[in-house]
C-alpha atoms as a PDB file:
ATOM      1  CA  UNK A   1      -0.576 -50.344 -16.954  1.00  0.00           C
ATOM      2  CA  UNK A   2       1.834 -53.172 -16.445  1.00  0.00           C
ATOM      3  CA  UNK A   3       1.536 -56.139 -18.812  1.00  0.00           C
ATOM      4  CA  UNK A   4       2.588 -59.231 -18.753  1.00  0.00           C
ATOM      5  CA  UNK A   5       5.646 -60.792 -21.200  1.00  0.00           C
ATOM      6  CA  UNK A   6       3.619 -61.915 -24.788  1.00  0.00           C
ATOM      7  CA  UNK A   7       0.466 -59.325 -24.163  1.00  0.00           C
ATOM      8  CA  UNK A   8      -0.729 -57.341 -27.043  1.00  0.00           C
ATOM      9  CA  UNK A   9      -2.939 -54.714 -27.925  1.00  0.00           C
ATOM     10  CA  UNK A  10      -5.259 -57.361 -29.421  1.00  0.00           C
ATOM     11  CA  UNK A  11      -5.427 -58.993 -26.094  1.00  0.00           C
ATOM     12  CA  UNK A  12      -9.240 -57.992 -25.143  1.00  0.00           C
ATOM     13  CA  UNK A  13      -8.710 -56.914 -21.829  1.00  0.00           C
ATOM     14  CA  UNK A  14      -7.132 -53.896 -23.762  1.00  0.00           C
ATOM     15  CA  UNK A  15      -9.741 -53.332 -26.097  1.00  0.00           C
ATOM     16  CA  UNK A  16     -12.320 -51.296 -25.052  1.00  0.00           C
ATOM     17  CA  UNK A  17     -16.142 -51.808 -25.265  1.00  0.00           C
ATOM     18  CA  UNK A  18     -17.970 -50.659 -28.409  1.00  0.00           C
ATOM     19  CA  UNK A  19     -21.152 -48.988 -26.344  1.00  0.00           C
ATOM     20  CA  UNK A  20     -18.660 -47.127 -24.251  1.00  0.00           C
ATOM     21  CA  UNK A  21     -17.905 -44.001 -24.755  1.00  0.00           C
ATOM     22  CA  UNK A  22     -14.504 -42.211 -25.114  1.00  0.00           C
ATOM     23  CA  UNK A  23     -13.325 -40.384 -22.338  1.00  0.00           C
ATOM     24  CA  UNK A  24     -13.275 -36.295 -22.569  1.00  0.00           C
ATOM     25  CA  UNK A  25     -11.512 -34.330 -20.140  1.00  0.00           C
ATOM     26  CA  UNK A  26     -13.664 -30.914 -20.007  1.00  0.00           C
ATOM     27  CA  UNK A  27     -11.118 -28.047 -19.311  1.00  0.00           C
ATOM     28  CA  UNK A  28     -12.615 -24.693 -17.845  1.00  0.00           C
ATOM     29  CA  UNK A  29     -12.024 -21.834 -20.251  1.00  0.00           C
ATOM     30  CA  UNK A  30     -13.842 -18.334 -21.128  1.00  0.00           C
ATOM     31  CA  UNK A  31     -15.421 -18.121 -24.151  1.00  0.00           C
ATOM     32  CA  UNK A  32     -14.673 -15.148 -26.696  1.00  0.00           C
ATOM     33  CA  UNK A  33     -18.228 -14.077 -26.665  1.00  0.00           C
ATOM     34  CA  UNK A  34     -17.743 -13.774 -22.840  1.00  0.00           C
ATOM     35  CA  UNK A  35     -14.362 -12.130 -22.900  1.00  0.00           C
ATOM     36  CA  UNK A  36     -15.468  -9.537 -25.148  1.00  0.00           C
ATOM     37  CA  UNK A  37     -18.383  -9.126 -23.639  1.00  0.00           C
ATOM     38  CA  UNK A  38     -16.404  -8.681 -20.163  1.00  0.00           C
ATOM     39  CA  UNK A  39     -14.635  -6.439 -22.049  1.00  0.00           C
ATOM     40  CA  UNK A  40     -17.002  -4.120 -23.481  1.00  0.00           C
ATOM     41  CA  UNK A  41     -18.623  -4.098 -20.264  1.00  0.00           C
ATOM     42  CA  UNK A  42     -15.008  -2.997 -18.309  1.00  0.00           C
ATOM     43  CA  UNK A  43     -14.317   0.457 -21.124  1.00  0.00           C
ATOM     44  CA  UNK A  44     -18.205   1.753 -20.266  1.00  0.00           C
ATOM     45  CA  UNK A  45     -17.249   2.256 -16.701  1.00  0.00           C
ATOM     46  CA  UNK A  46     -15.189   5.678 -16.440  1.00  0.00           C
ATOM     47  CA  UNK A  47     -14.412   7.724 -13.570  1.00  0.00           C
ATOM     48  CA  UNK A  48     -16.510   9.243 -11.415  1.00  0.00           C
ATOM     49  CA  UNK A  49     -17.440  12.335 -11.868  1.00  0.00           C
ATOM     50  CA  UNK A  50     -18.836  14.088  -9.015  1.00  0.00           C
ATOM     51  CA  UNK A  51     -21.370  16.687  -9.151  1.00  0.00           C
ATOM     52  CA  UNK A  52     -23.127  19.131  -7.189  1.00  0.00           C
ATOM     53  CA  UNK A  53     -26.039  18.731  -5.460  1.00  0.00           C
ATOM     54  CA  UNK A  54     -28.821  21.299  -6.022  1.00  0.00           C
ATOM     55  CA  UNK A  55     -30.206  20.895  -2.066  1.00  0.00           C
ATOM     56  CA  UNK A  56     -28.790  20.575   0.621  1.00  0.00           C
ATOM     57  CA  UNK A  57     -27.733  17.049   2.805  1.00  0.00           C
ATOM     58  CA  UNK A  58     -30.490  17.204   5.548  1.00  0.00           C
ATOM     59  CA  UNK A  59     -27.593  16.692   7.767  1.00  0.00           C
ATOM     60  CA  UNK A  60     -26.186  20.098   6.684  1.00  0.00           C
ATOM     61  CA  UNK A  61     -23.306  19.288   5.434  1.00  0.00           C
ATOM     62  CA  UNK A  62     -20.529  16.292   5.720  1.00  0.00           C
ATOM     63  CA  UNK A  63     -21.405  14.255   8.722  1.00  0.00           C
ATOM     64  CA  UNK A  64     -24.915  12.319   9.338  1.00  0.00           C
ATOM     65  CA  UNK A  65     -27.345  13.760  11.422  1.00  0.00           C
ATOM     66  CA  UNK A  66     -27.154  10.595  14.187  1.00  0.00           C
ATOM     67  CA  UNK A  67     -23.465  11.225  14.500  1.00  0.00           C
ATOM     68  CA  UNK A  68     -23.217  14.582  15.049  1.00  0.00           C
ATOM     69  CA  UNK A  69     -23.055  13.836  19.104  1.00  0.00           C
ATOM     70  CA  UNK A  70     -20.119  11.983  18.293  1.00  0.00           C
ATOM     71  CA  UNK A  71     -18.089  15.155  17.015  1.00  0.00           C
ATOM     72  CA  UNK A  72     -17.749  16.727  20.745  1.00  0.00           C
ATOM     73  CA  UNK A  73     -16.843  13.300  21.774  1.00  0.00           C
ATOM     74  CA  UNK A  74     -13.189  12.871  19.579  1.00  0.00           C
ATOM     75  CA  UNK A  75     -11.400  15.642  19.476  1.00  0.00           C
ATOM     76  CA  UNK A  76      -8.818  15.688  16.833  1.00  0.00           C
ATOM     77  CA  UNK A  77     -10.409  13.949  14.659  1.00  0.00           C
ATOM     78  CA  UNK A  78     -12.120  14.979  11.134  1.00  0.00           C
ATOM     79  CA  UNK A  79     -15.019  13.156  10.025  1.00  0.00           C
ATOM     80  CA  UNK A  80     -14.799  11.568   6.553  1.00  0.00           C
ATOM     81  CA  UNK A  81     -16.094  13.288   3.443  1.00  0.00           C
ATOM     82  CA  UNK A  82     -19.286  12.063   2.483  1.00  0.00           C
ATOM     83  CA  UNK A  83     -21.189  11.533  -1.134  1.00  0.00           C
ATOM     84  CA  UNK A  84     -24.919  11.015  -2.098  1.00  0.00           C
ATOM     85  CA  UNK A  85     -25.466   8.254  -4.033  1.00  0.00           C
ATOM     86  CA  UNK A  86     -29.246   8.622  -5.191  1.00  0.00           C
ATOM     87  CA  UNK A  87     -29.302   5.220  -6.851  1.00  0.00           C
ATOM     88  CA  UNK A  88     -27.976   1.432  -6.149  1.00  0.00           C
ATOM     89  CA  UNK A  89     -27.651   0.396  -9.431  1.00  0.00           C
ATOM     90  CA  UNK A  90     -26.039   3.470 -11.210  1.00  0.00           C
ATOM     91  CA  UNK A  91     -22.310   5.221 -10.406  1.00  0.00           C
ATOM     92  CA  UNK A  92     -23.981   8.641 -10.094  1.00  0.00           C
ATOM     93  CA  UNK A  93     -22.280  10.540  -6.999  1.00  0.00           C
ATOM     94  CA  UNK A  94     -23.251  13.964  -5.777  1.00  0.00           C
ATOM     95  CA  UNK A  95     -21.878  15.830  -3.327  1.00  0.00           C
ATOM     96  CA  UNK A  96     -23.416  16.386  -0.223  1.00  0.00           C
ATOM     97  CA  UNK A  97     -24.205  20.016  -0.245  1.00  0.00           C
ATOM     98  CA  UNK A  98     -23.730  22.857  -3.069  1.00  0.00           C
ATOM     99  CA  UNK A  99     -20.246  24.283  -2.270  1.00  0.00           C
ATOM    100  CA  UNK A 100     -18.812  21.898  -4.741  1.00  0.00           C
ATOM    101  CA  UNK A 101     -15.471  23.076  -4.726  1.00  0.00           C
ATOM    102  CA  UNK A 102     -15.367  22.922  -1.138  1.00  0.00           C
ATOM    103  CA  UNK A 103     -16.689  19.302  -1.266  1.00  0.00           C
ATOM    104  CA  UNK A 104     -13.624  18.478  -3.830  1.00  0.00           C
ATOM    105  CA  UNK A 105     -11.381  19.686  -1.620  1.00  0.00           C
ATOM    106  CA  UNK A 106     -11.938  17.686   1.193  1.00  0.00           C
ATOM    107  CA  UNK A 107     -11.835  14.850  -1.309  1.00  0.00           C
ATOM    108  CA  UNK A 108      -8.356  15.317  -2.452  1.00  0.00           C
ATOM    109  CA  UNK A 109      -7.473  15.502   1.236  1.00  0.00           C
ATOM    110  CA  UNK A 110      -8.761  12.398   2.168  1.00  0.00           C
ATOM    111  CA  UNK A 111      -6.512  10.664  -1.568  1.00  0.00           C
ATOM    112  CA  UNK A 112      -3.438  12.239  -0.079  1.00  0.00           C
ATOM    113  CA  UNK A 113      -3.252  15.382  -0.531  1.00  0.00           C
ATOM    114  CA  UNK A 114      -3.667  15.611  -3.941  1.00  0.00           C
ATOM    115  CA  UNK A 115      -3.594  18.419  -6.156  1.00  0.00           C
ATOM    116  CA  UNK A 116      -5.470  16.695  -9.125  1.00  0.00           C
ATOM    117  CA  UNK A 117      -9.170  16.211  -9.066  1.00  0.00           C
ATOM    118  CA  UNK A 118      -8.406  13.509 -11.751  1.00  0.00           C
ATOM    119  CA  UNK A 119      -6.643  11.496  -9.627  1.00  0.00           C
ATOM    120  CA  UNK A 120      -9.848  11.868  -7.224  1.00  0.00           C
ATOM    121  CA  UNK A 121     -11.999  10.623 -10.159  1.00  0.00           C
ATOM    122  CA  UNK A 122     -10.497   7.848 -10.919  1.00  0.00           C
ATOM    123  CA  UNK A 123      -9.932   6.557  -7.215  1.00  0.00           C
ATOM    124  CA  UNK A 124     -13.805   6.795  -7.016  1.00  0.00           C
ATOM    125  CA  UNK A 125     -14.094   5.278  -9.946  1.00  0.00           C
ATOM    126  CA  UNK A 126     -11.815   2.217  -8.876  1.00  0.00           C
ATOM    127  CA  UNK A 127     -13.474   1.935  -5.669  1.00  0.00           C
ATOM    128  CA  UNK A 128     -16.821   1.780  -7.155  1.00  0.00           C
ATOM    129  CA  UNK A 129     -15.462  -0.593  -9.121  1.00  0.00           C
ATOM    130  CA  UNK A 130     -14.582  -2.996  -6.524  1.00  0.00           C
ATOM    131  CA  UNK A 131     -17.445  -2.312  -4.554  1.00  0.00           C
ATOM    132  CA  UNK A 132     -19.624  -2.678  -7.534  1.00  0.00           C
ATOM    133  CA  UNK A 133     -17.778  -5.346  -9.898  1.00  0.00           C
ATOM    134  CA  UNK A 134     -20.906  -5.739 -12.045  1.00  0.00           C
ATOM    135  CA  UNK A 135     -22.985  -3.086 -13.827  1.00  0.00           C
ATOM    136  CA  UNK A 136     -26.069  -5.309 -12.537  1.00  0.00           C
ATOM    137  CA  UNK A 137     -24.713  -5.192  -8.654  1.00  0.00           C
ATOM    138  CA  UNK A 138     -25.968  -3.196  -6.344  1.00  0.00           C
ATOM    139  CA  UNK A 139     -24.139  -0.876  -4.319  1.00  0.00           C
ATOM    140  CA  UNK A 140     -25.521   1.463  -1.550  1.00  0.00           C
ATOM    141  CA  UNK A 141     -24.743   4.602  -0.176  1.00  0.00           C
ATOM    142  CA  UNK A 142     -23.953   3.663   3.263  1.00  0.00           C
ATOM    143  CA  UNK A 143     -21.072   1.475   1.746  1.00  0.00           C
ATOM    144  CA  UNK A 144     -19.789   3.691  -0.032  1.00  0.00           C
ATOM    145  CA  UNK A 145     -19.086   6.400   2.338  1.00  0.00           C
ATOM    146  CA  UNK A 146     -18.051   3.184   4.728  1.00  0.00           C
ATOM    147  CA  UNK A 147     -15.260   2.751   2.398  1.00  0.00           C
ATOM    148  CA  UNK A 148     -14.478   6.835   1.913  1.00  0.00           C
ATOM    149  CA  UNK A 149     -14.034   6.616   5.463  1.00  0.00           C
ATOM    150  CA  UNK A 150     -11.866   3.359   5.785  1.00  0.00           C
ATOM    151  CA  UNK A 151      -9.475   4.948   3.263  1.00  0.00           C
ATOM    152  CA  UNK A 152     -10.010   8.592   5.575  1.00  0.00           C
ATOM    153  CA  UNK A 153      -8.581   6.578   8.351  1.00  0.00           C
ATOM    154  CA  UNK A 154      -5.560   5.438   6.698  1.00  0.00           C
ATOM    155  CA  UNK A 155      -4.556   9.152   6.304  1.00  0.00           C
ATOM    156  CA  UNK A 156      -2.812   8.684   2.830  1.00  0.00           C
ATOM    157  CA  UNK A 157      -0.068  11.086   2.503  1.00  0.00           C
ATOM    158  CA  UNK A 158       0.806  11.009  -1.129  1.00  0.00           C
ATOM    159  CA  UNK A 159      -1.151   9.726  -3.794  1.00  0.00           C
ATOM    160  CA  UNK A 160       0.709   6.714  -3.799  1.00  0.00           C
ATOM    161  CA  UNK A 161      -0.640   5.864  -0.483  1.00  0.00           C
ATOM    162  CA  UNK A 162      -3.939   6.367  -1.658  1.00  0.00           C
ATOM    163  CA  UNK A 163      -4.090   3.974  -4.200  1.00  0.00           C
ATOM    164  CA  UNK A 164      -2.906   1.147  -1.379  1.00  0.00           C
ATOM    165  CA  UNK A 165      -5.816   2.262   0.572  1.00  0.00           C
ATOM    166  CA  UNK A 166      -8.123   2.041  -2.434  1.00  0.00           C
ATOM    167  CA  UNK A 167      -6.644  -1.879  -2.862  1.00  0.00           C
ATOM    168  CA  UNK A 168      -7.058  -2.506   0.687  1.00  0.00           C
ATOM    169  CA  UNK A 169     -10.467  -1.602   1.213  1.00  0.00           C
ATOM    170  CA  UNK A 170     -11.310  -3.242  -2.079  1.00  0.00           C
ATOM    171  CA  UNK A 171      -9.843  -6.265  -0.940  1.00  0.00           C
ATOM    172  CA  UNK A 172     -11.091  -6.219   1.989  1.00  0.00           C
ATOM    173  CA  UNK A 173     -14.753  -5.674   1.518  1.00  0.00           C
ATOM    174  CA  UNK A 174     -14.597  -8.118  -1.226  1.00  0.00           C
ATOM    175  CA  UNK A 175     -13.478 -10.723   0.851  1.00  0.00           C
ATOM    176  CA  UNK A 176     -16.189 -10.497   3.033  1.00  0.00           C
ATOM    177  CA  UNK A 177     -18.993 -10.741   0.387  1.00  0.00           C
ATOM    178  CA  UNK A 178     -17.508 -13.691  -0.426  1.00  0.00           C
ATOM    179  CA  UNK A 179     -17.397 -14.779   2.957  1.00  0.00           C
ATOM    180  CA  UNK A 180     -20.979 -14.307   3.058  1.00  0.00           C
ATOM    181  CA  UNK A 181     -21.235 -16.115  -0.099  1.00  0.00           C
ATOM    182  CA  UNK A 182     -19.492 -18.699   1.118  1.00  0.00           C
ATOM    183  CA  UNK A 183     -21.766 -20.213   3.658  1.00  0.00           C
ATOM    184  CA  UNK A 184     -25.232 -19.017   1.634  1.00  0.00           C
ATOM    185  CA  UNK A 185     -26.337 -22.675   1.277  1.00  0.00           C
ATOM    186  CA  UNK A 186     -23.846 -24.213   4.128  1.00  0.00           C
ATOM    187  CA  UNK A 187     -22.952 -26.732   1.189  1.00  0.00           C
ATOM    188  CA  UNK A 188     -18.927 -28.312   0.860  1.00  0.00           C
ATOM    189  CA  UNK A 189     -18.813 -26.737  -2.322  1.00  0.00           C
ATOM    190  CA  UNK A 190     -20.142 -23.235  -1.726  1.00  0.00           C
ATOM    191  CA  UNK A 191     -17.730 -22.981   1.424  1.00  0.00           C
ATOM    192  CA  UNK A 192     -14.842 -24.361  -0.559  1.00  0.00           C
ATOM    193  CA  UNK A 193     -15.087 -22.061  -3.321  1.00  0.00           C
ATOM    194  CA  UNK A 194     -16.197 -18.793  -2.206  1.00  0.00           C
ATOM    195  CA  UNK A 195     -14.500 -19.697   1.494  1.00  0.00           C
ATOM    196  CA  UNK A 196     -11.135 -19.797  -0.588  1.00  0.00           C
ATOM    197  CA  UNK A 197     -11.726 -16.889  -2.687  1.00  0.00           C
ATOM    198  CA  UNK A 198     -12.519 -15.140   0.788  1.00  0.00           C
ATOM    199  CA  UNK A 199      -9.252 -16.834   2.351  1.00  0.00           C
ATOM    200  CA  UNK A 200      -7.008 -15.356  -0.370  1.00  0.00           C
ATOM    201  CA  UNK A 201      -8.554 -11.953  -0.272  1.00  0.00           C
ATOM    202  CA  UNK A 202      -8.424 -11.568   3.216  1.00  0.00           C
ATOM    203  CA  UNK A 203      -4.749 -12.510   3.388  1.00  0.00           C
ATOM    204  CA  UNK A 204      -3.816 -10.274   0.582  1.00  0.00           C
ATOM    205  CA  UNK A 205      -5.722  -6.985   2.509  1.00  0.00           C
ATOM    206  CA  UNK A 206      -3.230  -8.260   5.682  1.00  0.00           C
ATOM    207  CA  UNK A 207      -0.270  -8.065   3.326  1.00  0.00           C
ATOM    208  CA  UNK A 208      -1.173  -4.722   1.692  1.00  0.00           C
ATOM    209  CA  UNK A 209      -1.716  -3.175   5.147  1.00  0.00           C
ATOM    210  CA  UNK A 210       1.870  -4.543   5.913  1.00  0.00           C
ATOM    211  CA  UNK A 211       3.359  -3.131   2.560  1.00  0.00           C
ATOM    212  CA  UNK A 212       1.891   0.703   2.764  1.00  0.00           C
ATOM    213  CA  UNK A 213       3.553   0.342   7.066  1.00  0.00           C
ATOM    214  CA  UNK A 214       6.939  -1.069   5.597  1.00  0.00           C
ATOM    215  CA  UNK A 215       6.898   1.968   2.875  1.00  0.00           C
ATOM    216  CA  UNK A 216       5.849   4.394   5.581  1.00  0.00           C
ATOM    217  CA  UNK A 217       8.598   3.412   7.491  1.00  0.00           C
ATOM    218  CA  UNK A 218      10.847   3.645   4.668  1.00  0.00           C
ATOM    219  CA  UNK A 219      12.336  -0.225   5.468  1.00  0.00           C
ATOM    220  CA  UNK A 220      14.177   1.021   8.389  1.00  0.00           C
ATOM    221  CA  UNK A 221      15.155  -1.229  11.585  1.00  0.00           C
ATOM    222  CA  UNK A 222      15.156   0.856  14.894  1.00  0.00           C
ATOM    223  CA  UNK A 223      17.367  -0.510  17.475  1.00  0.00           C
ATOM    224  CA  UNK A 224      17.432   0.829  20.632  1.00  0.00           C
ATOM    225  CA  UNK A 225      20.701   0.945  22.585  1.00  0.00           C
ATOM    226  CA  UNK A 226      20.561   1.859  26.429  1.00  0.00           C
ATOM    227  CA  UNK A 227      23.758   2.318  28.614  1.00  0.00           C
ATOM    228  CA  UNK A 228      24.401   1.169  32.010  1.00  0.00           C
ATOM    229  CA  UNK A 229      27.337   3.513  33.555  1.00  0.00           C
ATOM    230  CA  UNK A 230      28.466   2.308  37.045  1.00  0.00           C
ATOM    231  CA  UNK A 231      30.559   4.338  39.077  1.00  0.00           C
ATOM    232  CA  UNK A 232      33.284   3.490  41.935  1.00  0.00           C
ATOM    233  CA  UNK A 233      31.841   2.612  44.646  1.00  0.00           C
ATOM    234  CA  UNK A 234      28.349   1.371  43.317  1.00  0.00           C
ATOM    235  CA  UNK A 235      27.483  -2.651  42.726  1.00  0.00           C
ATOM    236  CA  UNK A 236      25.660  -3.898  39.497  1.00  0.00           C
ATOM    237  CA  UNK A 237      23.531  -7.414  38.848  1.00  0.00           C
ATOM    238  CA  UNK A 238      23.312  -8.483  35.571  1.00  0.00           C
ATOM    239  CA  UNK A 239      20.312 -11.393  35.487  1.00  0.00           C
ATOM    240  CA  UNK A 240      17.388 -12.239  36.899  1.00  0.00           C
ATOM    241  CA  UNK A 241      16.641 -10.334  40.278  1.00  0.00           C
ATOM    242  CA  UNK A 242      14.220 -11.539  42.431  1.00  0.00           C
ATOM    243  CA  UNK A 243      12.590  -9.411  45.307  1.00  0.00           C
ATOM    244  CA  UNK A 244      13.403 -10.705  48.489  1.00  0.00           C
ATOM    245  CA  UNK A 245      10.402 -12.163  50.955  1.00  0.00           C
ATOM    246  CA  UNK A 246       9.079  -9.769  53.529  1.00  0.00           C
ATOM    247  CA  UNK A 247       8.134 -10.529  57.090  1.00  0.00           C
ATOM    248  CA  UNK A 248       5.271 -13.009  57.000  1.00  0.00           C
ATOM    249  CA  UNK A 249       5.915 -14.529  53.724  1.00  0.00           C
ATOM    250  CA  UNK A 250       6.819 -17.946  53.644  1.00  0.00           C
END
């Protein structure tokens, strides 16, 4: 505030009224109750185990029943391993029919090739964790073999690729639940929020798809060189050439 030359403190229109009160700016912060119990909920989730089913898929074995017309269709192509997930709200996975090991198998093919069913265990793990950021969340069957198959199309070869395709399709599904979140009660501040959270998301699935190209690629520049000889005799045009009119044309 500027003041005049002579003004005081004492002046009263610098004092402030006695029945108002002071002015608190309110910071957000997380509580240690809440941290802790953030964190306490974080260490009970472990990897995921998977286990073998005692019956058999009724669409014996890896690929639904309603898509099976589909596999004469694409040749080439190797549907995505598959898990039964017999409850929403637990991290329970089983596999799809008894041959366990054979079920593991394809697993660690579709996380690059791995050799280590740990490394498979804790990539489902992580990916139910994204999918699932909340012990009280939901999360389905159908999206969970929707994101098996995302990271199936990808076609990790190492295992490092595999985690980038875990991060994208977390990062990607998660942006569009909040999406959806975001326009839940068409309100400024609902879009705002969860419409920014989706925003940043979205944009960092675009840049992780971009990063796991560039490191296929190995940060090489192909530039293509092409060689025009002309012998005695012939004529080159270097430019624009335009086709001449026909007969008729104007």
């Amino acid at each position: 505030m500027i003041r005049s030359p002579g003004e005081d403190d004492s002046h009263p229109r610098h004092q402030r009224k006695h029945d108002e009160p002071p002015v608190r700016i309110m910071t957000q912060r997380i509580g240690g109750a809440e941290a802790v119990r953030v964190a306490i909920e974080a260490s009970s989730r472990r990897p995921i185990s998977l286990e073998g089913s005692a019956t058999s898929d009724p669409s014996e074995g890896d690929t639904p029943a309603q898509s099976k017309a589909l596999q004469g269709v694409v040749q080439g192509r190797k549907a995505p391993p598959r898990v039964r997930k017999p409850s929403a709200h637990h991290d329970k996975c089983l596999a799809p029919t008894p041959d366990l090991d054979a079920h593991r198998a394809r697993l660690r093919e579709a996380f690059g090739d791995t050799l280590s069913d740990e490394f498979v265990d804790v990539m489902m793990g992580k990916l139910v964790e994204a999918l699932r950021p909340n012990q009280s969340d939901q999360l389905d069957e159908p999206t969970l073999n929707a994101g098996l198959a995302l990271i199936h199309s990808m076609q990790p070869r190492s295992e490092l690729e595999a985690l980038m395709a875990v991060q994208i399709v977390a990062t990607g599904l998660s942006g569009l639940r909040f999406l959806r979140q975001s326009h839940r009660h068409m309100t400024e501040d609902f879009i705002d929020v969860y419409g920014g959270y989706a925003l940043k998301l979205l944009r960092l699935q675009t840049e992780l798809i971009q990063t796991l190209d560039r490191h296929r690629r190995g940060n090489r520049q192909t530039v293509e060189v092409r060689h025009l000889h002309i012998y005695p005799g012939a004529q080159g045009v270097v430019g624009i050439v335009n086709r001449a009119p026909s007969e008729g044309e104007g």
